[in-house]
PDB file of N, CA and C in Angstrom:
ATOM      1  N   UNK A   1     -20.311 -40.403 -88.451  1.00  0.00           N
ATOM      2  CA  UNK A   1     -19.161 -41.273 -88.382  1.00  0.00           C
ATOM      3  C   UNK A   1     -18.256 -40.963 -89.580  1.00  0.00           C
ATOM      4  N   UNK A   2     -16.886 -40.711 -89.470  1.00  0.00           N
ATOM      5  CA  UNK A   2     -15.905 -40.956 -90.606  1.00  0.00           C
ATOM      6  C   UNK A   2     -15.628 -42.012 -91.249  1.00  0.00           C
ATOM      7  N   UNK A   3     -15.113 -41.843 -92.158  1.00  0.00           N
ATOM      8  CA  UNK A   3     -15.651 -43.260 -93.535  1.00  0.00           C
ATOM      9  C   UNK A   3     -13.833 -43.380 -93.587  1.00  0.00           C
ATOM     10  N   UNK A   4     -13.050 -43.983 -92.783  1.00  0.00           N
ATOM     11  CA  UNK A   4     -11.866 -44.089 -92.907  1.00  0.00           C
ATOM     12  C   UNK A   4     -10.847 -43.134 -92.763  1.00  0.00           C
ATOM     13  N   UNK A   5     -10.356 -43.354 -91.654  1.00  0.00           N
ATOM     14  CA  UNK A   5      -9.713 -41.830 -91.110  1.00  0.00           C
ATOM     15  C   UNK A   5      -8.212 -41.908 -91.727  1.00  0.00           C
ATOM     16  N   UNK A   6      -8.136 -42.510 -92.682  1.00  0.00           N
ATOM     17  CA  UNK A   6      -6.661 -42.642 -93.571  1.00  0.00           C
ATOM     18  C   UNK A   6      -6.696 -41.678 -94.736  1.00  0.00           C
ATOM     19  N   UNK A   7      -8.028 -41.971 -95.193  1.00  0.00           N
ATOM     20  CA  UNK A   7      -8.418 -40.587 -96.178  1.00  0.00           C
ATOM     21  C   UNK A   7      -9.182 -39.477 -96.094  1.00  0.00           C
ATOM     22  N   UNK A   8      -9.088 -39.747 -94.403  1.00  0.00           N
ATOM     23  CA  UNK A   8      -9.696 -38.215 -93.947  1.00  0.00           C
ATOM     24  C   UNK A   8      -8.387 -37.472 -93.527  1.00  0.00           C
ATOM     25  N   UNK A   9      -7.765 -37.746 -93.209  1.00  0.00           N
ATOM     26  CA  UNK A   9      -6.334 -37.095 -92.790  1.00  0.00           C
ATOM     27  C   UNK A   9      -5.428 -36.855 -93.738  1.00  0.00           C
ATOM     28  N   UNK A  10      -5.453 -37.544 -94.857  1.00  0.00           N
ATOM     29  CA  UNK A  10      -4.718 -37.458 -96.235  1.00  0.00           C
ATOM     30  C   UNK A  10      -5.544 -36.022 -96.600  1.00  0.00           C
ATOM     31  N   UNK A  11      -5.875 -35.017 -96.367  1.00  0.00           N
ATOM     32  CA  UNK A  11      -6.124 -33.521 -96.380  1.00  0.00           C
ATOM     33  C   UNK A  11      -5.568 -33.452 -98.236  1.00  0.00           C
ATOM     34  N   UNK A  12      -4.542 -33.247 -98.574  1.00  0.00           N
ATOM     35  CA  UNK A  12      -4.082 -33.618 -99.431  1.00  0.00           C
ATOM     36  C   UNK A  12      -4.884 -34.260-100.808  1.00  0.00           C
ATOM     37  N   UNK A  13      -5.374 -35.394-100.827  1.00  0.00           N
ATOM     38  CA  UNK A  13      -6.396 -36.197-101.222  1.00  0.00           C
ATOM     39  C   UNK A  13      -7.694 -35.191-101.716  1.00  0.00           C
ATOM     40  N   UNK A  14      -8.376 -34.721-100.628  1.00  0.00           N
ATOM     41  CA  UNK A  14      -9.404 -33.924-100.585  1.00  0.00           C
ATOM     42  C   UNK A  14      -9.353 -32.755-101.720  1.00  0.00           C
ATOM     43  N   UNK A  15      -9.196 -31.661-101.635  1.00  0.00           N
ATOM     44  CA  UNK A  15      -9.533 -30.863-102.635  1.00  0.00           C
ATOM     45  C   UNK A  15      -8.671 -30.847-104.020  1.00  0.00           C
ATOM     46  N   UNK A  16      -8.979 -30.075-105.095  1.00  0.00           N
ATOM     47  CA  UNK A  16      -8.326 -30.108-106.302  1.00  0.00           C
ATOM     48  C   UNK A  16      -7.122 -29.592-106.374  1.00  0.00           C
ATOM     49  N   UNK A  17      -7.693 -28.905-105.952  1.00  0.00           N
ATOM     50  CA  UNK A  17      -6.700 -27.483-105.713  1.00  0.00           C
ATOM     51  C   UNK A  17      -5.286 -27.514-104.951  1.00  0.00           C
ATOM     52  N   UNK A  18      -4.238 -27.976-105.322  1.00  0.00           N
ATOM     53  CA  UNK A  18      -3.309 -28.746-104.545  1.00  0.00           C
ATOM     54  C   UNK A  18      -2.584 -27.661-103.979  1.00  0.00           C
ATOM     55  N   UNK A  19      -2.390 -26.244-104.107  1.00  0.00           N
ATOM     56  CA  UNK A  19      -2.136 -25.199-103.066  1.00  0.00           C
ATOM     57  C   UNK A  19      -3.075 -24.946-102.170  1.00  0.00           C
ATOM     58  N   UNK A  20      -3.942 -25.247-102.063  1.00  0.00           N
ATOM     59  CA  UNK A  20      -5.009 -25.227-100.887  1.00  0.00           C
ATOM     60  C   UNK A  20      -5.024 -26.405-100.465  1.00  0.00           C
ATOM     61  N   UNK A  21      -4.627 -27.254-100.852  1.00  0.00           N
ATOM     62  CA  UNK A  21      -4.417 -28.648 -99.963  1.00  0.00           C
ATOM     63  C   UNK A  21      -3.396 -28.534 -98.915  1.00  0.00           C
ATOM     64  N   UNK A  22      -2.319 -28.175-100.249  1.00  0.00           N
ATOM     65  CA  UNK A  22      -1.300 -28.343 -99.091  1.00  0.00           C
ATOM     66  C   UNK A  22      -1.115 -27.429 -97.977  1.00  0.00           C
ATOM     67  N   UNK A  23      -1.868 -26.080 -98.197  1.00  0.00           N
ATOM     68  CA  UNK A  23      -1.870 -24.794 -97.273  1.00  0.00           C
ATOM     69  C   UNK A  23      -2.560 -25.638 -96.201  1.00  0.00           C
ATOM     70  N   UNK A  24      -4.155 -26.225 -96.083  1.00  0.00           N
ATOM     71  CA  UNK A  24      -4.775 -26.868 -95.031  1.00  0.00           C
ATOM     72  C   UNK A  24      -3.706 -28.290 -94.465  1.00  0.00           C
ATOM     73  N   UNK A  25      -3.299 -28.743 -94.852  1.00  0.00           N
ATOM     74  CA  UNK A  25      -2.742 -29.958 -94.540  1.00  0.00           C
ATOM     75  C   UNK A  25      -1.309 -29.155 -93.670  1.00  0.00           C
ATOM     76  N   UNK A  26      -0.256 -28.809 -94.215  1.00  0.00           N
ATOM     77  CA  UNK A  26       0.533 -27.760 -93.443  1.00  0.00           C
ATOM     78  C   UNK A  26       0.302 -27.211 -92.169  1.00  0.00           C
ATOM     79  N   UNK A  27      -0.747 -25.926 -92.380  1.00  0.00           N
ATOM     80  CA  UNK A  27      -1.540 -25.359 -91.112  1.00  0.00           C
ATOM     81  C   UNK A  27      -2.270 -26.518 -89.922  1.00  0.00           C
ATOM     82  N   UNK A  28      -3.244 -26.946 -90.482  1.00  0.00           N
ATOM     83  CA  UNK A  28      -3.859 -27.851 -89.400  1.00  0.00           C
ATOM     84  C   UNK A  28      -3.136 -28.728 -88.938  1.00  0.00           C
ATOM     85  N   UNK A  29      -2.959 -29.509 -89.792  1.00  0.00           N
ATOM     86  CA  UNK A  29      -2.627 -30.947 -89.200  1.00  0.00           C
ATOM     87  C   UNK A  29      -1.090 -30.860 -88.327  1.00  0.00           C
ATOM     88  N   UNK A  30      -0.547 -30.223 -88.745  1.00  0.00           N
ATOM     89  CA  UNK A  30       1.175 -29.572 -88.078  1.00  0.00           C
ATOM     90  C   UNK A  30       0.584 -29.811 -86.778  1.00  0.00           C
ATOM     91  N   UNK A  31      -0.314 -27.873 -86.684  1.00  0.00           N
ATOM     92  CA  UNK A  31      -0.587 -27.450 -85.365  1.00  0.00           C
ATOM     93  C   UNK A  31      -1.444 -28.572 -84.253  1.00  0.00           C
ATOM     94  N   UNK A  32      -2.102 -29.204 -84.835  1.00  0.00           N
ATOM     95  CA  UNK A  32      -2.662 -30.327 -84.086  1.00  0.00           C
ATOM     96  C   UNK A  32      -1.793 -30.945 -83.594  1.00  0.00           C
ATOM     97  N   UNK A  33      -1.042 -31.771 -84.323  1.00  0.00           N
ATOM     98  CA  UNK A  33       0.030 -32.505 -84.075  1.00  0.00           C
ATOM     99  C   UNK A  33       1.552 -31.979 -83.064  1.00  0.00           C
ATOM    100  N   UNK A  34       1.465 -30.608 -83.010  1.00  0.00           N
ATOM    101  CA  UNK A  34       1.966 -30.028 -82.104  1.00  0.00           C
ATOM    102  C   UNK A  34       1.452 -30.010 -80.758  1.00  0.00           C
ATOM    103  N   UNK A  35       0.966 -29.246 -80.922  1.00  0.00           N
ATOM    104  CA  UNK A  35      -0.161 -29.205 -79.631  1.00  0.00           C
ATOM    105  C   UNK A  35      -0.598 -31.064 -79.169  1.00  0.00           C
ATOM    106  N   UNK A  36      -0.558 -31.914 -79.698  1.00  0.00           N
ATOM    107  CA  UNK A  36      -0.398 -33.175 -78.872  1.00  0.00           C
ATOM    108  C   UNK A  36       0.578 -33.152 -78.053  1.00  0.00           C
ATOM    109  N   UNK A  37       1.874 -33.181 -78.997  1.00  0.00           N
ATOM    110  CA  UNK A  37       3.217 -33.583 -78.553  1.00  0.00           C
ATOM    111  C   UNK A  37       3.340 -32.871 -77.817  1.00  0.00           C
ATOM    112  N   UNK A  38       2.961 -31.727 -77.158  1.00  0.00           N
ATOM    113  CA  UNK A  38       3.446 -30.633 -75.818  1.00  0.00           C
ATOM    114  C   UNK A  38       2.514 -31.413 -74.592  1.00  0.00           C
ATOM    115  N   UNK A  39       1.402 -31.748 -75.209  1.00  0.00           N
ATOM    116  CA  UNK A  39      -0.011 -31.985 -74.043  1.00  0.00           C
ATOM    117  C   UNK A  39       0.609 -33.211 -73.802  1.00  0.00           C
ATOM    118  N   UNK A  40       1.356 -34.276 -74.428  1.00  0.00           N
ATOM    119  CA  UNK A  40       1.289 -35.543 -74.130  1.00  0.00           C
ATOM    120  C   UNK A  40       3.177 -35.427 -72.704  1.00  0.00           C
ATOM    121  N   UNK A  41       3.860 -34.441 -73.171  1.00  0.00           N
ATOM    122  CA  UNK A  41       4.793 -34.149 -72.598  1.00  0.00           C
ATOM    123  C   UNK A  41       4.771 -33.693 -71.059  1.00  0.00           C
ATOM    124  N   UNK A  42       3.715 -32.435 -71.673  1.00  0.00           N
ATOM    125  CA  UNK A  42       2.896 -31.636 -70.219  1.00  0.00           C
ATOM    126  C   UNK A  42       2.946 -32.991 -69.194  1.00  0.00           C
ATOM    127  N   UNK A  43       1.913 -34.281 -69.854  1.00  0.00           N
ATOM    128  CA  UNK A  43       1.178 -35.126 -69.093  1.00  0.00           C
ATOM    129  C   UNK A  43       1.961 -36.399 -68.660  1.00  0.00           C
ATOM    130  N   UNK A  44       3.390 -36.390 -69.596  1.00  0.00           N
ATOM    131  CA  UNK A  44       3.471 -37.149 -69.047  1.00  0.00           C
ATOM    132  C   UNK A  44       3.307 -38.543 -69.599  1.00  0.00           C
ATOM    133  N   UNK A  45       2.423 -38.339 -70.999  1.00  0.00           N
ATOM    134  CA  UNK A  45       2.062 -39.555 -71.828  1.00  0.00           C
ATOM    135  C   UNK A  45       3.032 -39.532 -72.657  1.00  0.00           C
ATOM    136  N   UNK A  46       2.990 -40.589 -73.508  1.00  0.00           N
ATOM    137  CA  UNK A  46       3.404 -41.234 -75.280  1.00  0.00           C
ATOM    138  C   UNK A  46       2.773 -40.708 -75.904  1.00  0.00           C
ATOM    139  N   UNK A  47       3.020 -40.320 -77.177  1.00  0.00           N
ATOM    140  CA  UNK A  47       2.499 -40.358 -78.515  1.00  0.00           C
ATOM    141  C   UNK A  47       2.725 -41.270 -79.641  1.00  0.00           C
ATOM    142  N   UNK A  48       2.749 -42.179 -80.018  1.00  0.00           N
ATOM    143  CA  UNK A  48       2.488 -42.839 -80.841  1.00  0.00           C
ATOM    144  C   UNK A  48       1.488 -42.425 -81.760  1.00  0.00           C
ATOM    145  N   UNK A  49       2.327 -42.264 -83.060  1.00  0.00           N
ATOM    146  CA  UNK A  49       1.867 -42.050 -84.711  1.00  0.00           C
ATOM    147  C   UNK A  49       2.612 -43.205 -85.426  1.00  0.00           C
ATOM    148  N   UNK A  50       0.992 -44.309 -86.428  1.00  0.00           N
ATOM    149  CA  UNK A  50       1.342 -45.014 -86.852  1.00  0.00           C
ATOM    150  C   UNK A  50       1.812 -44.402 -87.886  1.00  0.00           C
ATOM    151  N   UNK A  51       2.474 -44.862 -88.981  1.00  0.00           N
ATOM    152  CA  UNK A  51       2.884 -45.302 -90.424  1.00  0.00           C
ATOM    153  C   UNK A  51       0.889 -44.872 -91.093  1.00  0.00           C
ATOM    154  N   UNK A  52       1.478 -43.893 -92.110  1.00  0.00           N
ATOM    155  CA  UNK A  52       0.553 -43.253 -92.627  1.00  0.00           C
ATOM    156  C   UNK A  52      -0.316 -44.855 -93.506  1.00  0.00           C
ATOM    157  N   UNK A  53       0.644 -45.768 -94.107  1.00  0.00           N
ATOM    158  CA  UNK A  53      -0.058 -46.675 -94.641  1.00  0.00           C
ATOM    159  C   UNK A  53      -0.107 -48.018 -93.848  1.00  0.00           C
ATOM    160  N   UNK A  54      -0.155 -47.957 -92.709  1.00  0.00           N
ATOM    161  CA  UNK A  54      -0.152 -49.298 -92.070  1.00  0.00           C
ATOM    162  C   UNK A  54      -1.950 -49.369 -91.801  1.00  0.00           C
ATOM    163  N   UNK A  55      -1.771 -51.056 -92.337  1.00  0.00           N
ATOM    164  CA  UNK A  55      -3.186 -51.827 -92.630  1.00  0.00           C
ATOM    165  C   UNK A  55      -4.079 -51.951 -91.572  1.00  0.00           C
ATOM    166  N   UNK A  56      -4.151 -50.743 -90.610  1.00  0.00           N
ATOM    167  CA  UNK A  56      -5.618 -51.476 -89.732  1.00  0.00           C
ATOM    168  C   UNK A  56      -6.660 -52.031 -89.615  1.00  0.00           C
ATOM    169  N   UNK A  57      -7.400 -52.147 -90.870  1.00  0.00           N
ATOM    170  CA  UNK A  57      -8.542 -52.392 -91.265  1.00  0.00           C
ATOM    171  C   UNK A  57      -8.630 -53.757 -92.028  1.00  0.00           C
ATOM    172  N   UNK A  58      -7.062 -54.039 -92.454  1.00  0.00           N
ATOM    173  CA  UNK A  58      -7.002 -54.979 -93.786  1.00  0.00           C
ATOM    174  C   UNK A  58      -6.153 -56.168 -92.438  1.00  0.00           C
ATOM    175  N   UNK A  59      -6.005 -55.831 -91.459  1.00  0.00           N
ATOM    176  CA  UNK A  59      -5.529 -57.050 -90.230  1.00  0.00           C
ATOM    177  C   UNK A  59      -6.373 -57.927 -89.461  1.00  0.00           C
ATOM    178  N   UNK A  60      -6.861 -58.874 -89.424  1.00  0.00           N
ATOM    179  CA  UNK A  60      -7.019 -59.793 -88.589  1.00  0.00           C
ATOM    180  C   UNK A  60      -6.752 -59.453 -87.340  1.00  0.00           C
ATOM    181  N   UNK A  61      -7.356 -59.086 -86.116  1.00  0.00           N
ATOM    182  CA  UNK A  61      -7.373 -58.366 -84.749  1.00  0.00           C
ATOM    183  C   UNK A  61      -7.709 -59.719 -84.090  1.00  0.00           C
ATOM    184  N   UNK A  62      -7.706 -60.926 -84.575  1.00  0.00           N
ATOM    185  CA  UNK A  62      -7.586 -62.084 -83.396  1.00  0.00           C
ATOM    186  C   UNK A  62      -6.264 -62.858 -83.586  1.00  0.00           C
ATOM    187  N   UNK A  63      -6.066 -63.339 -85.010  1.00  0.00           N
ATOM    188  CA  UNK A  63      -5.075 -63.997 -85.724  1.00  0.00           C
ATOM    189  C   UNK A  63      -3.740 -63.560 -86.581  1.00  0.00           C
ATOM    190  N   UNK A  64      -4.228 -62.729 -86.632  1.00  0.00           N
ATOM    191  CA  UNK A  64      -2.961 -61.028 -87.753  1.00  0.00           C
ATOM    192  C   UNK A  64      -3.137 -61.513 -89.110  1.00  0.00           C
ATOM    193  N   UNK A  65      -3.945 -62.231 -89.467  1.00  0.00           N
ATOM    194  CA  UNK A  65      -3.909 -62.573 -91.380  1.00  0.00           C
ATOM    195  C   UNK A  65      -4.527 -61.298 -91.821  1.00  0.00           C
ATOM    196  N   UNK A  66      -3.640 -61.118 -92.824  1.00  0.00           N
ATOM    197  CA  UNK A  66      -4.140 -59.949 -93.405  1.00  0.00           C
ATOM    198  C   UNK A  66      -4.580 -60.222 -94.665  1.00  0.00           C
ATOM    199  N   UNK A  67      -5.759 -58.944 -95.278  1.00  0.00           N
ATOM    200  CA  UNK A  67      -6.202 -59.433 -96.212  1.00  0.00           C
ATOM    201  C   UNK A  67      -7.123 -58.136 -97.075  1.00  0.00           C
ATOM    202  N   UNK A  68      -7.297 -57.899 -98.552  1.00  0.00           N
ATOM    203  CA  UNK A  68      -7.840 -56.705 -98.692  1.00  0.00           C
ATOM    204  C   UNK A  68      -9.371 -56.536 -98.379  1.00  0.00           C
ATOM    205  N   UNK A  69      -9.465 -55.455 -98.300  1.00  0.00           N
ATOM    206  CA  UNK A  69     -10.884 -55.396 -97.862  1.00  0.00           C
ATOM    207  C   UNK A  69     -11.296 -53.542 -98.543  1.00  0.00           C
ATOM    208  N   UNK A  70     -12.534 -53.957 -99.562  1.00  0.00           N
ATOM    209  CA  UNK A  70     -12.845 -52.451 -99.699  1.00  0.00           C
ATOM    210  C   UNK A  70     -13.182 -51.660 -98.878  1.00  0.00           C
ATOM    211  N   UNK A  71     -13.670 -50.269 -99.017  1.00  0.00           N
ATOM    212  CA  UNK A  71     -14.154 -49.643 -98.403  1.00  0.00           C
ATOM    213  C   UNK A  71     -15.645 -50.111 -98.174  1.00  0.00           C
ATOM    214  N   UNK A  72     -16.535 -50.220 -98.560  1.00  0.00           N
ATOM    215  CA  UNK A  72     -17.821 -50.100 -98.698  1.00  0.00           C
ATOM    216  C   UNK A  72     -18.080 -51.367 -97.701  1.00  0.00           C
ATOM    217  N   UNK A  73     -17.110 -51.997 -97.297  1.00  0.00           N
ATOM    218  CA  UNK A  73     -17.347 -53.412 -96.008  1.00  0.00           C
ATOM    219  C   UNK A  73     -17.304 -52.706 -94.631  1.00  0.00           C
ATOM    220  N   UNK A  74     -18.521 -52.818 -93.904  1.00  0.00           N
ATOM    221  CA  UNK A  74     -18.481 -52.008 -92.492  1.00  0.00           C
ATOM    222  C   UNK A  74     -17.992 -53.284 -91.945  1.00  0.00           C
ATOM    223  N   UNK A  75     -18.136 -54.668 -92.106  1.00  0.00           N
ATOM    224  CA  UNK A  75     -17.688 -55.920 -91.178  1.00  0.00           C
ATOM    225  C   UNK A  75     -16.904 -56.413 -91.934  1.00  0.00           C
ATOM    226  N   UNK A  76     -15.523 -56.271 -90.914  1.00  0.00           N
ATOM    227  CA  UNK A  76     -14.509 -57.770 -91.246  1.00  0.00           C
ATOM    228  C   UNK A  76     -14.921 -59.107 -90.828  1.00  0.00           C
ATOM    229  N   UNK A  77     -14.853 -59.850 -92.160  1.00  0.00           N
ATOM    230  CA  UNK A  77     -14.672 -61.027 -92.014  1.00  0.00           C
ATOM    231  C   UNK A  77     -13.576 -61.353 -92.277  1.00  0.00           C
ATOM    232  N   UNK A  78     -12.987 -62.395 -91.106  1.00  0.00           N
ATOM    233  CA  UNK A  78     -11.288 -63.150 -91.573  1.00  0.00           C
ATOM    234  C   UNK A  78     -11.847 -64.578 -92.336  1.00  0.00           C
ATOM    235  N   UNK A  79     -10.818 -64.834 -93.579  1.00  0.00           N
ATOM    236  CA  UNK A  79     -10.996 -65.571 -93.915  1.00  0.00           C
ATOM    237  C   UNK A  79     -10.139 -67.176 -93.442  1.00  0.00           C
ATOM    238  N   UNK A  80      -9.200 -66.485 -92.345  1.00  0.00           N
ATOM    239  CA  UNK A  80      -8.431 -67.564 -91.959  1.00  0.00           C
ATOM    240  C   UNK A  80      -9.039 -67.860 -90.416  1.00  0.00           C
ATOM    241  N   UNK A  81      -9.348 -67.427 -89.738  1.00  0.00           N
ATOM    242  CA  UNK A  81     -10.172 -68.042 -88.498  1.00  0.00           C
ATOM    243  C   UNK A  81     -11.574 -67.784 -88.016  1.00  0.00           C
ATOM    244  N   UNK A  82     -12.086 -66.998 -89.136  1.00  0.00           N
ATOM    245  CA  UNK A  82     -13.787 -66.768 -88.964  1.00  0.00           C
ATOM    246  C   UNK A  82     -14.030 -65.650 -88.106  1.00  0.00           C
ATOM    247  N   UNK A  83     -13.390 -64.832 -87.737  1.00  0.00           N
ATOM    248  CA  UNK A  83     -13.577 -63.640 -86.429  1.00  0.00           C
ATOM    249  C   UNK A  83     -14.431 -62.748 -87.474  1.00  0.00           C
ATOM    250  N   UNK A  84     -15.520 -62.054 -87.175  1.00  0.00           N
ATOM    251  CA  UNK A  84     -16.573 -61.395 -87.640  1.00  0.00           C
ATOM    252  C   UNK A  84     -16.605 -59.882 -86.659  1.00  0.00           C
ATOM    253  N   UNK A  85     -16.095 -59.044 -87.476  1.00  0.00           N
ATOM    254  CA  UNK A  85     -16.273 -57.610 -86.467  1.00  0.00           C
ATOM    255  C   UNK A  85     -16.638 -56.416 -86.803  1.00  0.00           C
ATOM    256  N   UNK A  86     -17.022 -55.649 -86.163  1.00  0.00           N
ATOM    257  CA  UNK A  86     -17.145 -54.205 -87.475  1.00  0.00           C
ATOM    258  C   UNK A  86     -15.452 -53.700 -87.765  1.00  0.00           C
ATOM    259  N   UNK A  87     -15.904 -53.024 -88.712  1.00  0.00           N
ATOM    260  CA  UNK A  87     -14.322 -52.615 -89.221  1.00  0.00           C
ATOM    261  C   UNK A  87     -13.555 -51.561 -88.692  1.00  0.00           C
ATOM    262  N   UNK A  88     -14.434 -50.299 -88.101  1.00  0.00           N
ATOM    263  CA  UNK A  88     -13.626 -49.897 -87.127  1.00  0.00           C
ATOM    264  C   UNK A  88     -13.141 -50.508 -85.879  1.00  0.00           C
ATOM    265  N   UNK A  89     -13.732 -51.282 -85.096  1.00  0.00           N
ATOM    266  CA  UNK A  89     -13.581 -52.207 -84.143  1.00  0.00           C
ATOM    267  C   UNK A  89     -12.276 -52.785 -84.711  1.00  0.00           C
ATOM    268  N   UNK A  90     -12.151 -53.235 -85.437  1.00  0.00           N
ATOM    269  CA  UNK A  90     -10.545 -53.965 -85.387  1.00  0.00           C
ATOM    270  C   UNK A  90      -9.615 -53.484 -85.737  1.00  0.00           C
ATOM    271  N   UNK A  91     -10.128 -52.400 -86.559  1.00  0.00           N
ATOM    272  CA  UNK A  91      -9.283 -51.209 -86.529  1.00  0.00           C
ATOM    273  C   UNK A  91      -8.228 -50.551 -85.407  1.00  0.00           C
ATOM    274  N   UNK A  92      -9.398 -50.452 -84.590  1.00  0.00           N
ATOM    275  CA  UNK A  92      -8.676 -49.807 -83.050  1.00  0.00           C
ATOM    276  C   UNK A  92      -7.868 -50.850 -82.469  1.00  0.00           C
ATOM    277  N   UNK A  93      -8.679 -52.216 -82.418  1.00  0.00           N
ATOM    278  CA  UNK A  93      -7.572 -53.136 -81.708  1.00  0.00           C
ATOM    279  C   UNK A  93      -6.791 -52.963 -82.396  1.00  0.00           C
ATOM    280  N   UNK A  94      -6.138 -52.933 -83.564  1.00  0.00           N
ATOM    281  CA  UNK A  94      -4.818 -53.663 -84.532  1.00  0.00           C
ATOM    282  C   UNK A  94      -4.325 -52.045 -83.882  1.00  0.00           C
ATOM    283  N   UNK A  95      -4.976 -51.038 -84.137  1.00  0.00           N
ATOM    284  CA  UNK A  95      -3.895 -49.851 -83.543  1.00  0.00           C
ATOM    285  C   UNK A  95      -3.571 -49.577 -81.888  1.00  0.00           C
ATOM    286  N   UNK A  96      -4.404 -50.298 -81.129  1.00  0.00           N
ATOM    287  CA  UNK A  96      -4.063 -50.510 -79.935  1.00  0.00           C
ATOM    288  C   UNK A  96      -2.868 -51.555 -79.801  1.00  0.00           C
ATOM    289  N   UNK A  97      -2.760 -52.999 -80.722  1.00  0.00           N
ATOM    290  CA  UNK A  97      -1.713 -53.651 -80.717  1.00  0.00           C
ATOM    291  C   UNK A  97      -0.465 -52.868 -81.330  1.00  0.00           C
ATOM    292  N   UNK A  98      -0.978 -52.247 -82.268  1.00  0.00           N
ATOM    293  CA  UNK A  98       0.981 -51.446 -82.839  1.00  0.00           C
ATOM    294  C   UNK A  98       1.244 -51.047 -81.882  1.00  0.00           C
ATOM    295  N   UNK A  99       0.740 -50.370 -80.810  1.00  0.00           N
ATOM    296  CA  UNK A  99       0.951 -49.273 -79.808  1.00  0.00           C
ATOM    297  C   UNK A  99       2.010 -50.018 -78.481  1.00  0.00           C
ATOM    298  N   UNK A 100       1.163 -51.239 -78.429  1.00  0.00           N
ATOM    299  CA  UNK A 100       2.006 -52.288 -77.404  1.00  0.00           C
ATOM    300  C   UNK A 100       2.947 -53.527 -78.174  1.00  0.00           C
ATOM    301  N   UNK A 101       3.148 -53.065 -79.304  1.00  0.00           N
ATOM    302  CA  UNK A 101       4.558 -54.339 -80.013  1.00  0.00           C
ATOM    303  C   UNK A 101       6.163 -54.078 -79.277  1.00  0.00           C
TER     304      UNK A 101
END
């Protein structure tokens, strides 16, 4: 499992070496991101790309209170209506809701 796909994609982040960052981050992530946008065209779909810093993890997925939350918490707890979830789990909802705002 990935441990937060905000700083797995921040490529950048990852090594020291900030010409080899940015060479991998450039190359890959571009061409990926290309190759969606043709496949989603091909098909017929949307693409939707959130906001590199928008809070999925730190949202409330029943109520929208937001709130910080470290890394090392696999379960959200809201402190404003008690909803108890794992943290990717509300993750996806809150990015399934940006998707339909």
């Amino acid at each position: 499992m990935v441990e937060g796909w905000r700083g797995f994609l921040a490529i950048s982040n990852r090594p020291r070496d900030h010409k080899l960052a940015s060479a991998i981050a450039d190359c890959g992530f571009y061409e990926f991101k290309r190759q969606l946008t043709y496949k989603c065209e091909w098909y017929g779909s949307k693409l939707v790309i959130a906001d590199r810093f928008y809070p999925s993890s730190q949202i409330c997925s029943h109520c929208g209170h937001q709130q910080k939350m470290p890394l090392h918490k696999r379960t959200y707890e809201c402190s404003n209506c008690g909803l108890s979830a794992d943290r990717d789990l509300n993750a996806a909802v809150n990015l399934e809701n940006y998707v339909n705002k």
